[in-house]
Every structure is written in C-alpha cells, then in structure tokens.
N, C-alpha and C. Protein backbone atom coordinates (compact mmCIF):
# COMPACT_ATOMS: atom_id res chain seq x y z
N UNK A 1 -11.86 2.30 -25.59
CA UNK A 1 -11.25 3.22 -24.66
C UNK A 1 -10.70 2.44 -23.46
N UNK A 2 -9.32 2.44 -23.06
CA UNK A 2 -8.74 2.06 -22.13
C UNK A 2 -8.89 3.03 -20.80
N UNK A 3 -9.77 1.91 -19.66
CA UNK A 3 -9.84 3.09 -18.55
C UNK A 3 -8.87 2.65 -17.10
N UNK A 4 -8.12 3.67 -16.78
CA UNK A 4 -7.34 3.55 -15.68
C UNK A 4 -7.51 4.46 -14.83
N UNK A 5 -7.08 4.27 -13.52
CA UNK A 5 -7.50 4.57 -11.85
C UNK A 5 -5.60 5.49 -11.73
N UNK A 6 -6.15 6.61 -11.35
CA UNK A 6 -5.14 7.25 -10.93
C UNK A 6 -4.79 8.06 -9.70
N UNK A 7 -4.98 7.47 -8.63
CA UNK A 7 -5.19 8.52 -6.99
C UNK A 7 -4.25 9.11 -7.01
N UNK A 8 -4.78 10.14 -6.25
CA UNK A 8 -3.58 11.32 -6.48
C UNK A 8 -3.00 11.34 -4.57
N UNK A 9 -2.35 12.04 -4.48
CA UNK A 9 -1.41 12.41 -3.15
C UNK A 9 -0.72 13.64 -2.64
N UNK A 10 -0.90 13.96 -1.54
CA UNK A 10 -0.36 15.04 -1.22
C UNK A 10 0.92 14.59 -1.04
N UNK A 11 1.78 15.26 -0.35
CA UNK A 11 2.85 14.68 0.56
C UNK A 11 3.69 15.79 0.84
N UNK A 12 4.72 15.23 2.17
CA UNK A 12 5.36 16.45 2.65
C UNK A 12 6.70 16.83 2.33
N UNK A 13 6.94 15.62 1.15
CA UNK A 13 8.30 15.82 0.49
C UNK A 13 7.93 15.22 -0.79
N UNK A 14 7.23 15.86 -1.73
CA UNK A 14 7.23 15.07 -2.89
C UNK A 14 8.28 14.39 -3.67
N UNK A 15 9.78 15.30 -4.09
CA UNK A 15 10.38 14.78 -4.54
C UNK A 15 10.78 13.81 -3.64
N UNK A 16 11.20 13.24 -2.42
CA UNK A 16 11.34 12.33 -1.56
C UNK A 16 10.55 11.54 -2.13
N UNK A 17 9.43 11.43 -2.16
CA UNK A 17 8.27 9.96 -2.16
C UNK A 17 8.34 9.67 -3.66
N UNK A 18 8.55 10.69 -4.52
CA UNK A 18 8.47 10.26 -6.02
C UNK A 18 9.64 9.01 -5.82
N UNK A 19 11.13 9.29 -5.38
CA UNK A 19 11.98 8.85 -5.23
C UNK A 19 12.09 7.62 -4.93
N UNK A 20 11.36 7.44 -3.81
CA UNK A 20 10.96 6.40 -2.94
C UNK A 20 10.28 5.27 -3.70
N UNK A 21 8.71 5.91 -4.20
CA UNK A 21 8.02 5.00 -5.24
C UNK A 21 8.35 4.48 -6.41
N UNK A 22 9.59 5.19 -6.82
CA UNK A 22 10.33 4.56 -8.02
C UNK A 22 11.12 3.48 -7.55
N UNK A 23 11.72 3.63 -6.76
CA UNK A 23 13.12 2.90 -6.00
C UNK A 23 12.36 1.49 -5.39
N UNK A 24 11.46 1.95 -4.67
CA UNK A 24 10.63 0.84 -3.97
C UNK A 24 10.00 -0.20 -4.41
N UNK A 25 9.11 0.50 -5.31
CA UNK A 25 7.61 0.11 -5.83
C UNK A 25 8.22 -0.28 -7.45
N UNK A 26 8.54 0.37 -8.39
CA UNK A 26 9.10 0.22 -9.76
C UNK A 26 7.86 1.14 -10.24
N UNK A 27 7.79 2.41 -9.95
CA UNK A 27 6.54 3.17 -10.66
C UNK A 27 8.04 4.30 -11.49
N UNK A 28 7.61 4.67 -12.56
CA UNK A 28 8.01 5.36 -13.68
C UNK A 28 7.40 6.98 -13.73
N UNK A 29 8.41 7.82 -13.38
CA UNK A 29 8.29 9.07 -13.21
C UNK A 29 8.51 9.58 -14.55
N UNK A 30 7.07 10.32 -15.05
CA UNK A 30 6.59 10.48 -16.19
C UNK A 30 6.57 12.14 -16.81
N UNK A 31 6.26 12.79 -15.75
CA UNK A 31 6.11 14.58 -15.94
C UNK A 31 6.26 15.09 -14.18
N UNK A 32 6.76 16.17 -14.20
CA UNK A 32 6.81 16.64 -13.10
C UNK A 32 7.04 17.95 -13.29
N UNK A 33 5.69 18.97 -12.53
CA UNK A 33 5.72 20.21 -12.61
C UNK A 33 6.02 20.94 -11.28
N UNK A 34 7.40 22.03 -11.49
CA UNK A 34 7.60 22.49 -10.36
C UNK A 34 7.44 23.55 -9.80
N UNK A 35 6.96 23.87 -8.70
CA UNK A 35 6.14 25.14 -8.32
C UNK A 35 6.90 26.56 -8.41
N UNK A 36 6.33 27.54 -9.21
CA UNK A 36 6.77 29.21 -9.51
C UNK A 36 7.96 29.31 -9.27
N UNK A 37 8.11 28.69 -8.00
CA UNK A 37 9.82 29.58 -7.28
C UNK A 37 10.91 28.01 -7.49
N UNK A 38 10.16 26.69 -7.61
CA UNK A 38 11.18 25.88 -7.93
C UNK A 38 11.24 24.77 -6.72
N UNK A 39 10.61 25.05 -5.49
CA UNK A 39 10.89 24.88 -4.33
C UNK A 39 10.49 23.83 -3.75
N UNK A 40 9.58 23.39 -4.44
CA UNK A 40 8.13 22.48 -4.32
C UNK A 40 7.54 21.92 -5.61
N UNK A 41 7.16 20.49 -5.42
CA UNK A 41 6.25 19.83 -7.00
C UNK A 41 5.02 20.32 -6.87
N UNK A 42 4.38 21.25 -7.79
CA UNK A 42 2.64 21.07 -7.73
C UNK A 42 2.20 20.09 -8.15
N UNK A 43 2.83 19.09 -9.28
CA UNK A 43 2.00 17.99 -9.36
C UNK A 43 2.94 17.38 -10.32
N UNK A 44 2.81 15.62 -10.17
CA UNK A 44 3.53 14.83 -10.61
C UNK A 44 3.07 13.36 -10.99
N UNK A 45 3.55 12.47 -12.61
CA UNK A 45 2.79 11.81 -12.40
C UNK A 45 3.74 10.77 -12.51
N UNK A 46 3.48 9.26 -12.04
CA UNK A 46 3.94 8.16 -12.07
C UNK A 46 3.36 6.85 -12.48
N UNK A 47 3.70 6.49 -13.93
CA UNK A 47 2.84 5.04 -14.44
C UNK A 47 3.44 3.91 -13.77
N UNK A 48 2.02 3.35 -13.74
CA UNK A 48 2.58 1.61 -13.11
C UNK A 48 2.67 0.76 -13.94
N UNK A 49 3.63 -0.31 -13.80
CA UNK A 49 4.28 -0.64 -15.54
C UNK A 49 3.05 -1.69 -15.96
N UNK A 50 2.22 -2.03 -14.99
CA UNK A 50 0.76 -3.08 -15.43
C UNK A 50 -0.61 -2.08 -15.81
N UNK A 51 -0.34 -0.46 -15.72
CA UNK A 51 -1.47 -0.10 -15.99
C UNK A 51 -1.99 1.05 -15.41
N UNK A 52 -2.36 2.15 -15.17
CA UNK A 52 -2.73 3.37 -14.40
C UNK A 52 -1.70 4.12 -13.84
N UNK A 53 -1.58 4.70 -12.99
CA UNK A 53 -0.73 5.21 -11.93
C UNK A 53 -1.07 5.95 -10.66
N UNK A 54 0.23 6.83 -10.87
CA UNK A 54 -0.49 7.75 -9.42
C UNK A 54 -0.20 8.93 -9.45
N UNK A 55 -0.43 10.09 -8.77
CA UNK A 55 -0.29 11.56 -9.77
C UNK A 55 -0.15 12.20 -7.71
N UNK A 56 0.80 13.42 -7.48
CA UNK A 56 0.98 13.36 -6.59
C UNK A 56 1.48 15.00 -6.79
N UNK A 57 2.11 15.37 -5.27
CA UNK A 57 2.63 16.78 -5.48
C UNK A 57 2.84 17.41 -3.86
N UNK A 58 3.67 18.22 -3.91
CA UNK A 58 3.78 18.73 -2.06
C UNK A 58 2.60 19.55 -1.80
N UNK A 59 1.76 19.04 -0.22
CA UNK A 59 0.73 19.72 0.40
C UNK A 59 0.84 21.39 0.04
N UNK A 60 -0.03 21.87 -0.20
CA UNK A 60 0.27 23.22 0.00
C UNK A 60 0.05 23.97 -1.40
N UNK A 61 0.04 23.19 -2.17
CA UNK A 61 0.10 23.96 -3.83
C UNK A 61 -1.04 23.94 -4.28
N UNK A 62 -2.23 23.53 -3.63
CA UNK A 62 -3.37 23.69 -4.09
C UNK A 62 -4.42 24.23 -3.67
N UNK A 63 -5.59 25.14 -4.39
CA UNK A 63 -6.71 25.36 -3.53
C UNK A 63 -7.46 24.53 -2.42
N UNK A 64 -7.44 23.12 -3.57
CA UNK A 64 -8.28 21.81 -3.04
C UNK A 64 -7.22 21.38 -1.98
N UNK A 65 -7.49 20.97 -1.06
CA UNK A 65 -6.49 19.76 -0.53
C UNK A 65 -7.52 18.55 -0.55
N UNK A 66 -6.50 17.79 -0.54
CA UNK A 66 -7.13 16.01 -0.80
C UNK A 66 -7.06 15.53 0.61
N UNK A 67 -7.28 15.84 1.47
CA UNK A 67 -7.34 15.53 3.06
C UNK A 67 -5.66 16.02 3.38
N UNK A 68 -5.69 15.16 4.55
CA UNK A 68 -4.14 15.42 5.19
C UNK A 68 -3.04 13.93 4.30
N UNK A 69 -2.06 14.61 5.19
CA UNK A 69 -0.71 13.98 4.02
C UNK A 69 -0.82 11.94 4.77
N UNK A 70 -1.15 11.42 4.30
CA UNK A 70 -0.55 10.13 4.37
C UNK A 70 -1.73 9.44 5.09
N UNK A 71 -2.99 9.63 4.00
CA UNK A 71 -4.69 9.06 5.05
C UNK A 71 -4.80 7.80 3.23
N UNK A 72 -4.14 7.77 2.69
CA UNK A 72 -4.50 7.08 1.43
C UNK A 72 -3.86 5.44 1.83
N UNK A 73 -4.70 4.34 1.17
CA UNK A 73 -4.16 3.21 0.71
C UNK A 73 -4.79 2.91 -0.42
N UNK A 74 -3.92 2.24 -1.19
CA UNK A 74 -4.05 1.52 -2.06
C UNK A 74 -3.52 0.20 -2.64
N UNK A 75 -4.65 -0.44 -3.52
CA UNK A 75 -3.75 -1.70 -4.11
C UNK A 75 -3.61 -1.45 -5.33
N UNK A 76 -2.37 -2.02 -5.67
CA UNK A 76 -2.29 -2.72 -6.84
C UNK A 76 -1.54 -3.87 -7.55
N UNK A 77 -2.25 -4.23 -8.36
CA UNK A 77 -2.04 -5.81 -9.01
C UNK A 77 -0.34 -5.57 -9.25
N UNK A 78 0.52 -6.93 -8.88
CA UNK A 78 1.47 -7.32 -9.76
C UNK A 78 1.43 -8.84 -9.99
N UNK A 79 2.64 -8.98 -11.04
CA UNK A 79 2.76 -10.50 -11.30
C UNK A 79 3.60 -10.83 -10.66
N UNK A 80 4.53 -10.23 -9.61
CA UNK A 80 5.70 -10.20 -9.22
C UNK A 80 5.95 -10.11 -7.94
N UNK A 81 5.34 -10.50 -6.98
CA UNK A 81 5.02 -10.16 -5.54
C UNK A 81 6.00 -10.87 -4.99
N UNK A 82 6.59 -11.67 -5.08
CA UNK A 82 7.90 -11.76 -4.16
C UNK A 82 9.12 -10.94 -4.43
N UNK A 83 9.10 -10.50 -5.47
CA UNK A 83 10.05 -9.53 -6.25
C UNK A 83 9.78 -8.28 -5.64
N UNK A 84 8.67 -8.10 -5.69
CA UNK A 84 8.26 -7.24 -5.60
C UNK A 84 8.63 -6.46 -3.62
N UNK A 85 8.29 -7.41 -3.09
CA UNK A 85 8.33 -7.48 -1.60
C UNK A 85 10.08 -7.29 -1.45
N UNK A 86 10.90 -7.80 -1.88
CA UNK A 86 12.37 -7.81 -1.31
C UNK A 86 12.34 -6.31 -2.08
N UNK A 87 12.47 -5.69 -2.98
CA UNK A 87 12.72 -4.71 -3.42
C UNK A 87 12.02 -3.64 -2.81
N UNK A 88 11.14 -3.89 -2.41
CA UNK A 88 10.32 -2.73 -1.33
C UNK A 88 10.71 -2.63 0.31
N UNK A 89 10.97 -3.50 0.57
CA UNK A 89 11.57 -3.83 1.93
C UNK A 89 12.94 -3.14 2.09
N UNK A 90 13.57 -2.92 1.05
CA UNK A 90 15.33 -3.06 0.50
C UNK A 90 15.41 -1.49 0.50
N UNK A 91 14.10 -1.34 0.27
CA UNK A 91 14.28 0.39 0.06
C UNK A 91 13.63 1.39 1.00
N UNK A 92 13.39 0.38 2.14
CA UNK A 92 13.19 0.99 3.78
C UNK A 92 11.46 1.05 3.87
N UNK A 93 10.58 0.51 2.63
CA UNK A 93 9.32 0.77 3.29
C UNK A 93 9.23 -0.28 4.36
N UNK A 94 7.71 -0.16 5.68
CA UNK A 94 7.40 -0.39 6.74
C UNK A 94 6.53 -1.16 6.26
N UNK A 95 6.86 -3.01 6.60
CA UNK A 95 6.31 -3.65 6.45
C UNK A 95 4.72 -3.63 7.02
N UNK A 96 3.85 -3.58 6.90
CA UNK A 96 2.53 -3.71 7.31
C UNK A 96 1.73 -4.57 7.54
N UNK A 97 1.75 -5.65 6.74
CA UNK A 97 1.12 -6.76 6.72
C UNK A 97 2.32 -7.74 5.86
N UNK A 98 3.06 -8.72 6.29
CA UNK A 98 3.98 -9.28 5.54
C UNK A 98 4.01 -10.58 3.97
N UNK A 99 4.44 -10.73 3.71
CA UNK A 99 4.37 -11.11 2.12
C UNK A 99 3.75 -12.80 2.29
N UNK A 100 2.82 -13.19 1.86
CA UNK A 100 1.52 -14.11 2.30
C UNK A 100 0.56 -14.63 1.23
N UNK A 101 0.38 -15.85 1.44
CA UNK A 101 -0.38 -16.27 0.15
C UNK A 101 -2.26 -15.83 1.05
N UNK A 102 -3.11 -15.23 0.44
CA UNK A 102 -4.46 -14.92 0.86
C UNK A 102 -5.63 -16.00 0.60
N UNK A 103 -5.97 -17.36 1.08
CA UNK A 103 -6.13 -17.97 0.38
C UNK A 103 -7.91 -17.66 -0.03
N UNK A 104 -8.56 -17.05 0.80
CA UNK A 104 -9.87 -16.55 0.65
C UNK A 104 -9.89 -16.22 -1.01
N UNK A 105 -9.37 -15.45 -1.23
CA UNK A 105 -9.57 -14.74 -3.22
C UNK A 105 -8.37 -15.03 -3.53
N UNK A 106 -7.52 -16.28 -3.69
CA UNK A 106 -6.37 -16.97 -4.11
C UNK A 106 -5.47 -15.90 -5.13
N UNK A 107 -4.68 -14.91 -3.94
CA UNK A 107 -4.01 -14.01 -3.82
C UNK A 107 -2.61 -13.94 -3.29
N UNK A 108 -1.34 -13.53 -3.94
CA UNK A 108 0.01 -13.33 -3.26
C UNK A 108 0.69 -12.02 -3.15
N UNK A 109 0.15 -11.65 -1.81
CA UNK A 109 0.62 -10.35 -1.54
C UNK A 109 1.19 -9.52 -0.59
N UNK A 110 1.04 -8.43 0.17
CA UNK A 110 2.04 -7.79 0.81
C UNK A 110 1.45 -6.54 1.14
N UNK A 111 1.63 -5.52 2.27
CA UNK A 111 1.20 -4.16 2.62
C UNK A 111 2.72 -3.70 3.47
N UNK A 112 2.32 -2.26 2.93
CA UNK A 112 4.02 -1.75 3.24
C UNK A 112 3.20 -0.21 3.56
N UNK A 113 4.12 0.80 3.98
CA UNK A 113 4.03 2.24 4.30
C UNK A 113 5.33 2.77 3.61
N UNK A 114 4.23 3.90 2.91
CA UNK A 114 6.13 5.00 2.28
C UNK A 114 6.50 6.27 3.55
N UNK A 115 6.60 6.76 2.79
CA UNK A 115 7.84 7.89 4.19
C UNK A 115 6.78 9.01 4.68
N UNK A 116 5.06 8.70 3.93
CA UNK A 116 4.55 9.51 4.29
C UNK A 116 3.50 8.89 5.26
N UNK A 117 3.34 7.35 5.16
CA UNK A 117 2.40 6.82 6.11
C UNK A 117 1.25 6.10 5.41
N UNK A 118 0.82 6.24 3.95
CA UNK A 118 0.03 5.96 2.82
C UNK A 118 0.54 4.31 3.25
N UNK A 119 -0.38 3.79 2.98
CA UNK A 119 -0.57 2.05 3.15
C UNK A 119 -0.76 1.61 1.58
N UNK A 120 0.27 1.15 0.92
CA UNK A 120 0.26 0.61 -0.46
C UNK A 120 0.01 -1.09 -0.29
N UNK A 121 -1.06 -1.68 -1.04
CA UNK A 121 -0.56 -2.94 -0.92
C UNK A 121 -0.34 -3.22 -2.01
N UNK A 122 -0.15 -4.60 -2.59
CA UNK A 122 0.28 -5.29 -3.71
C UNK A 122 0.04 -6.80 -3.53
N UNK A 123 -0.65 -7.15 -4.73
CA UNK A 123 -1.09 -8.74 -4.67
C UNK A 123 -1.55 -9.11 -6.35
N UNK A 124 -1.21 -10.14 -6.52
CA UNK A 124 -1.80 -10.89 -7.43
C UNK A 124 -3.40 -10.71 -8.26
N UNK A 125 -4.30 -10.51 -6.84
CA UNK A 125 -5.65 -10.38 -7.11
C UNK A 125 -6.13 -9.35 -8.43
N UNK A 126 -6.70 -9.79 -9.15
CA UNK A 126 -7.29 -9.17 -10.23
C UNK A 126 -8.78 -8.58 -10.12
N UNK A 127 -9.07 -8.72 -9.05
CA UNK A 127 -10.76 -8.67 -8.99
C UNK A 127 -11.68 -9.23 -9.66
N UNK A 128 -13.00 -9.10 -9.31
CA UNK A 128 -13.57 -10.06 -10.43
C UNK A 128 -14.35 -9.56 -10.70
C-alpha cells in the first residue's frame, strides 16, 4: 500500500489559488467539485508530480472549517529546486525565505507565500 499526505485548504478564492498552484508550484488539477449554484469550489484536488497532493476548496462550504484561510505551511520534496524557485517567483509568489543550500540536513531549498498567505516550502530533503 502506497501512503501519501494530503492537507487540505480553505481559501478565499479557490479557483484563484488552484490557478496559482498550478502555474507556480507545477501541482496538477485533478477533480474539482463546484458548489450547488456554481459560484464557489467545495472541494478540489491537486497531485504533486513526486507524490501526494493537496485537496482544497472556498471557506464557507463546509460544516467543519479547517481554521482560518491562510494559517497552513507546508513542505515538499523536489528534485528541482532551482527550477523550481524561478518558476514560483515568475508567478508572483512572496519570497519568504530565499533559494539556499541548508547545510545542517544537506538540503536545497526555498519558502514562498500564495495569494492566500499559506507558507509552502520546497527542498531536496527527504527526511529520514
């Protein structure tokens, strides 16, 4: 059984950030369900081309809320982190921490913000 990590997200423009995370990041918009009247995503998902993804949707469509819009960070692994960094930069995310070799856990990576405030990073590191 293959197991993968999928955080999910509110946000205050879903189709915006889906947009964004494709354009930015290289995540692959997979299903997207749109709310009764059309108006709004209840929920949406996006694979990451190394493995898991992220599953997301506009505040408001759910009983649950997952906190407020834009309290999430996350990492994830690429092989591609300088690639990765000009193409994210290119597509207006907010640099955060800039593109850097880590030499503590011999890591090459980067922290950025999307349009909702969510702190994505990206690095090499595999964990151990």
């Amino acid at each position: 059984m293959e197991i993968a990590v999928w955080p999910t997200f509110r946000s205050n423009n879903a189709r915006a950030l889906i947009d964004f995370l494709c354009s930015a990041f290289g995540f692959e918009e997979t299903f997207v369900v749109p709310s009764e009247d059309g108006k709004k995503i209840a929920h949406a998902q996006l694979k990451w081309p190394l493995g898991g993804g992220v599953m997301l949707g506009d505040s408001g469509m759910h009983d649950v809320e997952l906190g407020h819009v834009g309290c999430a960070s996350v990492y994830l692994i690429t092989d591609q982190p300088d690639a990765l960094f000009e193409r994210s930069t290119a597509a207006g995310a907010e640099v955060v921490l800039p593109l850097s070799d880590q030499e503590d856990y011999e890591s090459r990576g980067f922290s950025v913000k999307d349009p909702d405030g969510n702190v994505w990073s990206f690095g090499t590191y595999c964990g151990e």
